[in-house]
N, C-alpha and C. Protein backbone atom coordinates (compact mmCIF):
# COMPACT_ATOMS: atom_id res chain seq x y z
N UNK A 1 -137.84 212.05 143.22
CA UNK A 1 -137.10 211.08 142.48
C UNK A 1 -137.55 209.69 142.89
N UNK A 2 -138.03 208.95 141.91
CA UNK A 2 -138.19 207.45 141.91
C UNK A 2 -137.08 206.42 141.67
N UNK A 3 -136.66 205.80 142.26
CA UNK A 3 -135.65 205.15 141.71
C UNK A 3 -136.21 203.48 140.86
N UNK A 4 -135.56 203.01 139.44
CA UNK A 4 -136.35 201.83 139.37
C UNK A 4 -137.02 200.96 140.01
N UNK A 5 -136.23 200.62 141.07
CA UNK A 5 -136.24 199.55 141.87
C UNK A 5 -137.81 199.69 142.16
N UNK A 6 -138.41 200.56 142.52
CA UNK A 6 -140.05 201.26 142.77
C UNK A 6 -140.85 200.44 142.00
N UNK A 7 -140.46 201.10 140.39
CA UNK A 7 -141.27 200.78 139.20
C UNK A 7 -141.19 199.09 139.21
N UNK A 8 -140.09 198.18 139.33
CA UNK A 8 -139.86 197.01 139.19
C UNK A 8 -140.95 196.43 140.40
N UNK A 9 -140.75 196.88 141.37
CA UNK A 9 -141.80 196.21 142.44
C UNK A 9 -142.97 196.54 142.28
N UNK A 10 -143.22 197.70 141.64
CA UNK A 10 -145.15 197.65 141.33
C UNK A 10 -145.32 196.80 140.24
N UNK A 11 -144.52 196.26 139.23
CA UNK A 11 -144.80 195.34 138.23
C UNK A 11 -145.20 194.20 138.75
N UNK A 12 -144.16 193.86 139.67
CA UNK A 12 -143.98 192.07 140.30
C UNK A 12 -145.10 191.99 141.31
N UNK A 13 -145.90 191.38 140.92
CA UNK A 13 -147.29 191.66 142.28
C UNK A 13 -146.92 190.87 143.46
N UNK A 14 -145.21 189.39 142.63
CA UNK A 14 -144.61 189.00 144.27
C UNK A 14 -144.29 189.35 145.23
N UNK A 15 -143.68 190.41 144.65
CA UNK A 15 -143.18 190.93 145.53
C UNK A 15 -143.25 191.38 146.81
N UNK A 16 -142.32 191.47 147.73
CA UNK A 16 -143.16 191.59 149.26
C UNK A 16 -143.11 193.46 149.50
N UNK A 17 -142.35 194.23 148.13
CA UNK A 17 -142.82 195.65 148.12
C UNK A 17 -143.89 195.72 147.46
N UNK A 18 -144.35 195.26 146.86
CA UNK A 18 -145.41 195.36 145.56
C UNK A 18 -146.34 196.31 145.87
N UNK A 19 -147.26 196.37 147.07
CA UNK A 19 -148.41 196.67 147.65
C UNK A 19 -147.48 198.93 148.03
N UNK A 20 -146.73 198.79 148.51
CA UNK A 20 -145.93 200.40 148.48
C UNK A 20 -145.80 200.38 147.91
N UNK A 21 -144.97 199.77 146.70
CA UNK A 21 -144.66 200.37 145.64
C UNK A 21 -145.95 200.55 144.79
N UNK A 22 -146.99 199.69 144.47
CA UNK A 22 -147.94 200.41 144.04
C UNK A 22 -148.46 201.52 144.49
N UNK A 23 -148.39 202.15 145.95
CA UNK A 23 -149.14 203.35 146.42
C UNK A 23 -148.13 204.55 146.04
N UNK A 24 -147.21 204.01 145.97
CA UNK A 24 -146.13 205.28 145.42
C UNK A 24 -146.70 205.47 143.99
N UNK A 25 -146.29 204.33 143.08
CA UNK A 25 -146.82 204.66 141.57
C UNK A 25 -148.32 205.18 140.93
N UNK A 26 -149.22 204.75 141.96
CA UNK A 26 -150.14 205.22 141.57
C UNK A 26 -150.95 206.94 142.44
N UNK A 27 -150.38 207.13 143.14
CA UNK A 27 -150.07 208.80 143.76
C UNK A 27 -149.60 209.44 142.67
N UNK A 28 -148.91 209.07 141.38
CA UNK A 28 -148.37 210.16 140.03
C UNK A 28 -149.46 210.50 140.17
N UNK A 29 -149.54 211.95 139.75
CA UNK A 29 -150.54 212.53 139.62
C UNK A 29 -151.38 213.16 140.57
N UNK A 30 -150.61 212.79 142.03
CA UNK A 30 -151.33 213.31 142.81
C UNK A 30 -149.94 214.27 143.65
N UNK A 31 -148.85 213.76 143.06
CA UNK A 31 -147.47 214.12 143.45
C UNK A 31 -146.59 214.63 142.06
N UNK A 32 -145.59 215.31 142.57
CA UNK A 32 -144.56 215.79 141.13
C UNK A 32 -143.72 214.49 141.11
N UNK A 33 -143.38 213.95 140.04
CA UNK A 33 -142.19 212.76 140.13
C UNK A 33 -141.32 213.78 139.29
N UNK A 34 -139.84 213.44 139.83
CA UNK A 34 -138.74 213.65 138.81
C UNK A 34 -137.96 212.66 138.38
N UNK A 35 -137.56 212.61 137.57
CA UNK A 35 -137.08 211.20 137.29
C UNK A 35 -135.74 211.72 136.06
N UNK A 36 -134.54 211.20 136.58
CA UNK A 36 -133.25 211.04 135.70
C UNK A 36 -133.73 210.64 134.26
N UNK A 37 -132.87 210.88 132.95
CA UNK A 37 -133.40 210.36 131.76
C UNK A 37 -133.36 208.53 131.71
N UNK A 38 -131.99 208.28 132.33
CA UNK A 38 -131.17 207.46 132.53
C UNK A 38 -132.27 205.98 133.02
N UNK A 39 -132.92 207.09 134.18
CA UNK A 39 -133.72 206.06 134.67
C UNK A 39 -135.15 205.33 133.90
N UNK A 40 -135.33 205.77 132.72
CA UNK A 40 -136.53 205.37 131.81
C UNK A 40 -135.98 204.05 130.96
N UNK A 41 -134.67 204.27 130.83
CA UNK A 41 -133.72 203.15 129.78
C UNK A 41 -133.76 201.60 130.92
N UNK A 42 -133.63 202.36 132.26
CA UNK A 42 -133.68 201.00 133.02
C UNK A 42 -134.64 200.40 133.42
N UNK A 43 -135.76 201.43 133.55
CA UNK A 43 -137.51 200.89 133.86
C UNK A 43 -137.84 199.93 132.54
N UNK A 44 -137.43 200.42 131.47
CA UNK A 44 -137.75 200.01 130.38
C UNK A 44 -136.75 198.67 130.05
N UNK A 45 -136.10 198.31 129.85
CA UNK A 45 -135.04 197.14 130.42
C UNK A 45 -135.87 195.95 131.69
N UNK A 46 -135.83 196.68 132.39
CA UNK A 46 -136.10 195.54 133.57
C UNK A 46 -137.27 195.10 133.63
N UNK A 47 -138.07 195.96 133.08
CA UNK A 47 -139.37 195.24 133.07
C UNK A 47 -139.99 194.72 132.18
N UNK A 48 -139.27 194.53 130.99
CA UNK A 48 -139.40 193.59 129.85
C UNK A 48 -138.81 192.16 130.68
N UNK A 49 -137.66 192.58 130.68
CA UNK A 49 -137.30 191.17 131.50
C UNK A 49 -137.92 190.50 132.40
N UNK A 50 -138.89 191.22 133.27
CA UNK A 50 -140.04 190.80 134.40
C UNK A 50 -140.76 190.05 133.82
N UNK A 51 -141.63 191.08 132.77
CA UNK A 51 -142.55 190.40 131.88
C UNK A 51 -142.17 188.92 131.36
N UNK A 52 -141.58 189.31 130.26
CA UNK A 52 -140.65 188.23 129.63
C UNK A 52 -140.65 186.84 130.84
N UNK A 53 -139.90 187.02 131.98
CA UNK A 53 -139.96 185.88 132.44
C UNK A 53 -141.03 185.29 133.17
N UNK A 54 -142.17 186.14 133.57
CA UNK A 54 -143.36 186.18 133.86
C UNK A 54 -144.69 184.85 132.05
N UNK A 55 -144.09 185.57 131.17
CA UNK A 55 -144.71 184.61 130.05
C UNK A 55 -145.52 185.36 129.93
N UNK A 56 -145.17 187.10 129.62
CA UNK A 56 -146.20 187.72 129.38
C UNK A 56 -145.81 187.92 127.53
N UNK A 57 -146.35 187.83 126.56
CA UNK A 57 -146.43 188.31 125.01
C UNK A 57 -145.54 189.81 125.06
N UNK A 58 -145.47 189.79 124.25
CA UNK A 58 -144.61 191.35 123.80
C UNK A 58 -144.36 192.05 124.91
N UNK A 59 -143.77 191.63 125.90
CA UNK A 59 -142.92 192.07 127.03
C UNK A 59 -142.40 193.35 127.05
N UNK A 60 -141.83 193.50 125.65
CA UNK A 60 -141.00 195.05 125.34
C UNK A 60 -141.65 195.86 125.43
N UNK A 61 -142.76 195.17 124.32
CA UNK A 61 -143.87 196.65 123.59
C UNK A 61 -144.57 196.77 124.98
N UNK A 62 -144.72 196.27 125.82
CA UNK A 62 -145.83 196.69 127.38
C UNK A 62 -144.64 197.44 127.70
N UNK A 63 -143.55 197.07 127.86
CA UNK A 63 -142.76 197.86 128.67
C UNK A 63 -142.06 199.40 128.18
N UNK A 64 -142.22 198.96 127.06
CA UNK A 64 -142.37 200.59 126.45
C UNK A 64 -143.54 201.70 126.57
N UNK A 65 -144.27 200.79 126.05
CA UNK A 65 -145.97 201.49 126.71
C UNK A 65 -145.90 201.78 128.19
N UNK A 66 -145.42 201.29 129.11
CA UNK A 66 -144.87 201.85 130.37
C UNK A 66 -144.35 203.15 130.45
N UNK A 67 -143.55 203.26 129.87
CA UNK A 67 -142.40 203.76 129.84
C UNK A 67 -142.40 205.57 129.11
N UNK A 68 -143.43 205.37 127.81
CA UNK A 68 -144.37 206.60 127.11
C UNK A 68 -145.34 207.11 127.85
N UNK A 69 -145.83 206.26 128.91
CA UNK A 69 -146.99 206.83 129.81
C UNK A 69 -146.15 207.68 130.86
N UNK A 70 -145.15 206.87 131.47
CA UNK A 70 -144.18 207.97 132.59
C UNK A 70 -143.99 209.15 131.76
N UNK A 71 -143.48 208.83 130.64
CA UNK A 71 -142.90 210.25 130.07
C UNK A 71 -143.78 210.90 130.22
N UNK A 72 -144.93 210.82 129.02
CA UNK A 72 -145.77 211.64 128.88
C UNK A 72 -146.71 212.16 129.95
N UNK A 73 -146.82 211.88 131.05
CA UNK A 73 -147.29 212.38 131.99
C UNK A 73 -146.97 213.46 133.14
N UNK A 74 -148.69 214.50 132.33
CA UNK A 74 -148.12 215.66 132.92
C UNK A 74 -147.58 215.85 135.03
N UNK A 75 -147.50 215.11 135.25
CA UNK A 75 -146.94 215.07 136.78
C UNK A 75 -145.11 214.58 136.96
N UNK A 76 -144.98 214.08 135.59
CA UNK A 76 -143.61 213.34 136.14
C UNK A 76 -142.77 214.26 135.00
N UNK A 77 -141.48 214.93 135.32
CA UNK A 77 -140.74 215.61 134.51
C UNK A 77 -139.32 214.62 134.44
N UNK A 78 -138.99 214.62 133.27
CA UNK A 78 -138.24 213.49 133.05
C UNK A 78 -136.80 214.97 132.64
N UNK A 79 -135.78 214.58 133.80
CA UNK A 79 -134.78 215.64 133.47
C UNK A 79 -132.94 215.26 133.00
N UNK A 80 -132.97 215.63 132.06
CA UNK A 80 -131.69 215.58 131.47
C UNK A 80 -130.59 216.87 131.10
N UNK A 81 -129.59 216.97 131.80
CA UNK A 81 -129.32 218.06 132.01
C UNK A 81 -127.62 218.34 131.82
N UNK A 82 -126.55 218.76 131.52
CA UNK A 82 -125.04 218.78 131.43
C UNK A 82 -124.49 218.77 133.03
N UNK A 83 -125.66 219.78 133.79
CA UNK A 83 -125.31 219.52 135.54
C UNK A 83 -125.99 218.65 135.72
N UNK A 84 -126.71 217.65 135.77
CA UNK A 84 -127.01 216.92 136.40
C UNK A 84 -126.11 215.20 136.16
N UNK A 85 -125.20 215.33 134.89
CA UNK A 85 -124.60 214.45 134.70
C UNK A 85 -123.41 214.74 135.30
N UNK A 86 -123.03 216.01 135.85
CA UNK A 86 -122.03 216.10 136.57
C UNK A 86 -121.59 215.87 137.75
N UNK A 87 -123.06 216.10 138.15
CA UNK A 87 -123.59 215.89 139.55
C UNK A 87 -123.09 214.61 139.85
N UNK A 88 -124.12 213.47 138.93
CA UNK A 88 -123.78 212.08 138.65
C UNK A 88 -122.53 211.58 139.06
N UNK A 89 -121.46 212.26 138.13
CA UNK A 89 -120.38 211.97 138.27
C UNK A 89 -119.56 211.81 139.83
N UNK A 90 -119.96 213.48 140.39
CA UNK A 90 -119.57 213.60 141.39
C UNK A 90 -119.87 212.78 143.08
N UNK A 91 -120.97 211.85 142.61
CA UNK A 91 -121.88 210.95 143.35
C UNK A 91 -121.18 209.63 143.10
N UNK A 92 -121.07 209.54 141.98
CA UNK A 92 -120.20 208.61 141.54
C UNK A 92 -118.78 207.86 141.85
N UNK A 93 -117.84 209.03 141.54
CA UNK A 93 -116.55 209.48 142.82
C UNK A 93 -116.28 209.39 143.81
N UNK A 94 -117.89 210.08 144.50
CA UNK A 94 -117.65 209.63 146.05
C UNK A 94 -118.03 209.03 146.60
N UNK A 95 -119.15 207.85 145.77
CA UNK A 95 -119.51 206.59 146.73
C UNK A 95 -119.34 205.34 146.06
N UNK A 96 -119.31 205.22 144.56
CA UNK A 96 -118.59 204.15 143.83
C UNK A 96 -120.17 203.32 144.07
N UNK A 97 -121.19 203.67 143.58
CA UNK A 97 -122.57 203.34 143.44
C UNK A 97 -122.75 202.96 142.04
N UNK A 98 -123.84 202.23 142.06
CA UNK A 98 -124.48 202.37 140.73
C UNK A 98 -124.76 203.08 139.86
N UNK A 99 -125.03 203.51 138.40
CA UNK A 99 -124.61 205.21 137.63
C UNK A 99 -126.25 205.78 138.13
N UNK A 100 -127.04 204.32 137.72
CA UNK A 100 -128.69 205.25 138.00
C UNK A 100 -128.46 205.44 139.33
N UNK A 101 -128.19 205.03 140.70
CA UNK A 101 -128.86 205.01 141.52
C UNK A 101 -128.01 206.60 141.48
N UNK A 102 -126.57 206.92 141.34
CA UNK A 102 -126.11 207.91 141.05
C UNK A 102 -127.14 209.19 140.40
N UNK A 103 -127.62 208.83 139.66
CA UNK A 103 -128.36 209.63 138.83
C UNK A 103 -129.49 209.87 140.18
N UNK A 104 -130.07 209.19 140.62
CA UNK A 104 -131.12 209.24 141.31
C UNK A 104 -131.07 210.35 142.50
N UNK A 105 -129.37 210.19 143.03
CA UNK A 105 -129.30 211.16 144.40
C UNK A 105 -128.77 212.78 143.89
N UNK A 106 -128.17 212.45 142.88
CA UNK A 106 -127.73 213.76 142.45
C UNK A 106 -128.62 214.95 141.81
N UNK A 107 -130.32 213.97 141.21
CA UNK A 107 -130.78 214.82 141.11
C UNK A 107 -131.81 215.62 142.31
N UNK A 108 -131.85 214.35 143.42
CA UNK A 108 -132.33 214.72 144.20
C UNK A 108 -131.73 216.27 145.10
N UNK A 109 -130.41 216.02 145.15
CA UNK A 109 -129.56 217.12 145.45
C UNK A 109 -130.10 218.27 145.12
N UNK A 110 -129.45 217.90 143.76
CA UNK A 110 -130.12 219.45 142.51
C UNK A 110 -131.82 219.69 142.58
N UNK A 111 -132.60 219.92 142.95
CA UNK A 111 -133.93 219.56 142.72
C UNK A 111 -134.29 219.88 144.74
N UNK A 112 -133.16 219.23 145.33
CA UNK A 112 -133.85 219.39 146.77
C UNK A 112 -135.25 218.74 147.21
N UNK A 113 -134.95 217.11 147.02
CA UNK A 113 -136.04 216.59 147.02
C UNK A 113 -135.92 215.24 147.63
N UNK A 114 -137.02 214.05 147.71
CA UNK A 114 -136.70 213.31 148.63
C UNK A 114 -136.10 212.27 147.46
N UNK A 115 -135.67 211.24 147.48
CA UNK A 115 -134.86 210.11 146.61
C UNK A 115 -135.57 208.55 147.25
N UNK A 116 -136.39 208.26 146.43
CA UNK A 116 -137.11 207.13 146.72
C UNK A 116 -136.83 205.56 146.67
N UNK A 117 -136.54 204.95 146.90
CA UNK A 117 -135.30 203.52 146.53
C UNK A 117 -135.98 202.47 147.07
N UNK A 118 -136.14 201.29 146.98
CA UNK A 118 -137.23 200.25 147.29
C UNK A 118 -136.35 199.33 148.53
N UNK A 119 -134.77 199.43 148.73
CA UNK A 119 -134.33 198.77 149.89
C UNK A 119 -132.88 199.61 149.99
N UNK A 120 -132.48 199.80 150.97
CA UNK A 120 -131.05 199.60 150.97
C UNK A 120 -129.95 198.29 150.66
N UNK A 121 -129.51 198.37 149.48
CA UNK A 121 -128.63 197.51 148.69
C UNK A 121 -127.22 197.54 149.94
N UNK A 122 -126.88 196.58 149.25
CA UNK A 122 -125.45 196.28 150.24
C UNK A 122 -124.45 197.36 149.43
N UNK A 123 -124.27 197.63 148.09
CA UNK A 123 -123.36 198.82 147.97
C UNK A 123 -123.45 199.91 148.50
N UNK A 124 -124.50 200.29 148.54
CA UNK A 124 -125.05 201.62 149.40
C UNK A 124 -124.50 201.87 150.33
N UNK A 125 -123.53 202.66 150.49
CA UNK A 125 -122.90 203.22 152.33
C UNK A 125 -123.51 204.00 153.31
N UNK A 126 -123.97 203.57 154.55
CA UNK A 126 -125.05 204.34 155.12
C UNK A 126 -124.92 205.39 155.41
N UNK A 127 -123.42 206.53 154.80
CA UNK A 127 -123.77 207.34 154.96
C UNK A 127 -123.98 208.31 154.06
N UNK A 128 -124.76 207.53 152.85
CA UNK A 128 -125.83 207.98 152.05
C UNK A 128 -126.95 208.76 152.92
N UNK A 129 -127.40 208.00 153.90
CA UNK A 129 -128.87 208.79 154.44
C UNK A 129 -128.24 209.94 154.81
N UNK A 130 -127.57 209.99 155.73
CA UNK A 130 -126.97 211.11 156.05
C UNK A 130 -126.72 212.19 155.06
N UNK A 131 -126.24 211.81 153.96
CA UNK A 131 -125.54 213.03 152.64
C UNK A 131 -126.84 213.34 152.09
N UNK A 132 -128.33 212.66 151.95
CA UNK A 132 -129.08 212.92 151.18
C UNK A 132 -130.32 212.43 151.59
N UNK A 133 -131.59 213.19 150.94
CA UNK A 133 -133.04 213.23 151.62
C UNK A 133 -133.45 211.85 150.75
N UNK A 134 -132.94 210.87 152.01
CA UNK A 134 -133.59 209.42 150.98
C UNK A 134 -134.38 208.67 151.53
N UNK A 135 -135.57 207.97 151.01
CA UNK A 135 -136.54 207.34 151.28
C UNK A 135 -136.62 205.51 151.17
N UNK A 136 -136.20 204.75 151.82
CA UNK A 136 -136.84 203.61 151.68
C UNK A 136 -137.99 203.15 151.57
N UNK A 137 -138.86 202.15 150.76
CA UNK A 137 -139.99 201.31 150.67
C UNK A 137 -139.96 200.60 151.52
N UNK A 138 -139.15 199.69 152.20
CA UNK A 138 -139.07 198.83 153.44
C UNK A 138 -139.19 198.97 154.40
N UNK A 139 -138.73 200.30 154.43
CA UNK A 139 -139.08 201.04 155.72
C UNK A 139 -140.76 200.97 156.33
N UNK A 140 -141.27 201.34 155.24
CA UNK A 140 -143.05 201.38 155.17
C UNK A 140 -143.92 200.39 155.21
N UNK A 141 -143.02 198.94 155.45
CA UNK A 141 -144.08 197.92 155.27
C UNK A 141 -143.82 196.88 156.42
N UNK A 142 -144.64 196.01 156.93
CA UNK A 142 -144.81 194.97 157.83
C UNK A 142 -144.80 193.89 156.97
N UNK A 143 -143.48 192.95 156.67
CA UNK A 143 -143.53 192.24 156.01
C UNK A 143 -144.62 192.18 154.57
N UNK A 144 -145.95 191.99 154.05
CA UNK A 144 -146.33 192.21 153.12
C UNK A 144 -147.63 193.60 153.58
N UNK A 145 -147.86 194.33 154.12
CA UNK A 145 -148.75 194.67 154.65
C UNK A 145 -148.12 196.30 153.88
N UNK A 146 -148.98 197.41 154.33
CA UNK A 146 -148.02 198.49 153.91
C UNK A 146 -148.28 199.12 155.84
N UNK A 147 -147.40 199.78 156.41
CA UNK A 147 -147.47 199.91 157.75
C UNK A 147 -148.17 201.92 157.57
């Protein structure tokens, strides 16, 4: 599981994840991604807005073209499911998170897999790591460097 936050930092080349998050995004294909449905509506969202404020032309249409390439690519399975929105829910309930980032751990749950997230957010309760196989980007880097 990728969580946006990933996709948003390989866009922003400011970024001080940019450099991991590109080695994550560009490993598709060398790795299985799973990815919530949920989470394509927000890759696709946020990174128009990147663009967009970046002064890039048709911001959307790139970010859709983003967005058809995740899908369509045979390494990343894009899963939508009646349990996995339940799951959601139940992630939801008990940590009062965000719905994607929700989406993100529950499928990790279901799936038994690691949950990839670009920082620990201040909503996040740390004992998220504990409940679930989750991965920070920050973790991996020396200020801009990847460690």
């Amino acid at each position: 599981m990728v969580d946006t936050g990933v996709f948003v930092d390989y866009m922003d080349r400011k970024s001080p994840l940019h450099r991991v998050a590109r080695a994550v995004v560009e490993s598709i294909g060398q790795l299985e991604v799973l990815l919530p449905h949920v989470t394509l509506a927000e890759i696709c969202y946020v990174s128009a807005r990147i663009l967009r404020e970046a002064g890039i032309k048709e911001a959307f249409e790139k970010s859709v073209e983003f967005v058809k390439w995740l899908y369509s690519h045979p390494t990343v399975e894009v899963v939508s499911s009646l349990e996995l929105d339940i799951e959601a829910a139940k992630v939801k309930l008990e940590y009062g998170i965000a719905i994607g980032d929700c989406y993100i751990l529950a499928l990790s749950k279901l799936k038994n897999c690691k949950a990839v997230f670009r920082k620990r957010e201040n909503e996040m309760p740390g004992r998220i790591v504990e409940d679930f196989d989750v991965i920070f980007l920050e973790d991996y880097t020396g200020g801009d460097e990847v460690v």
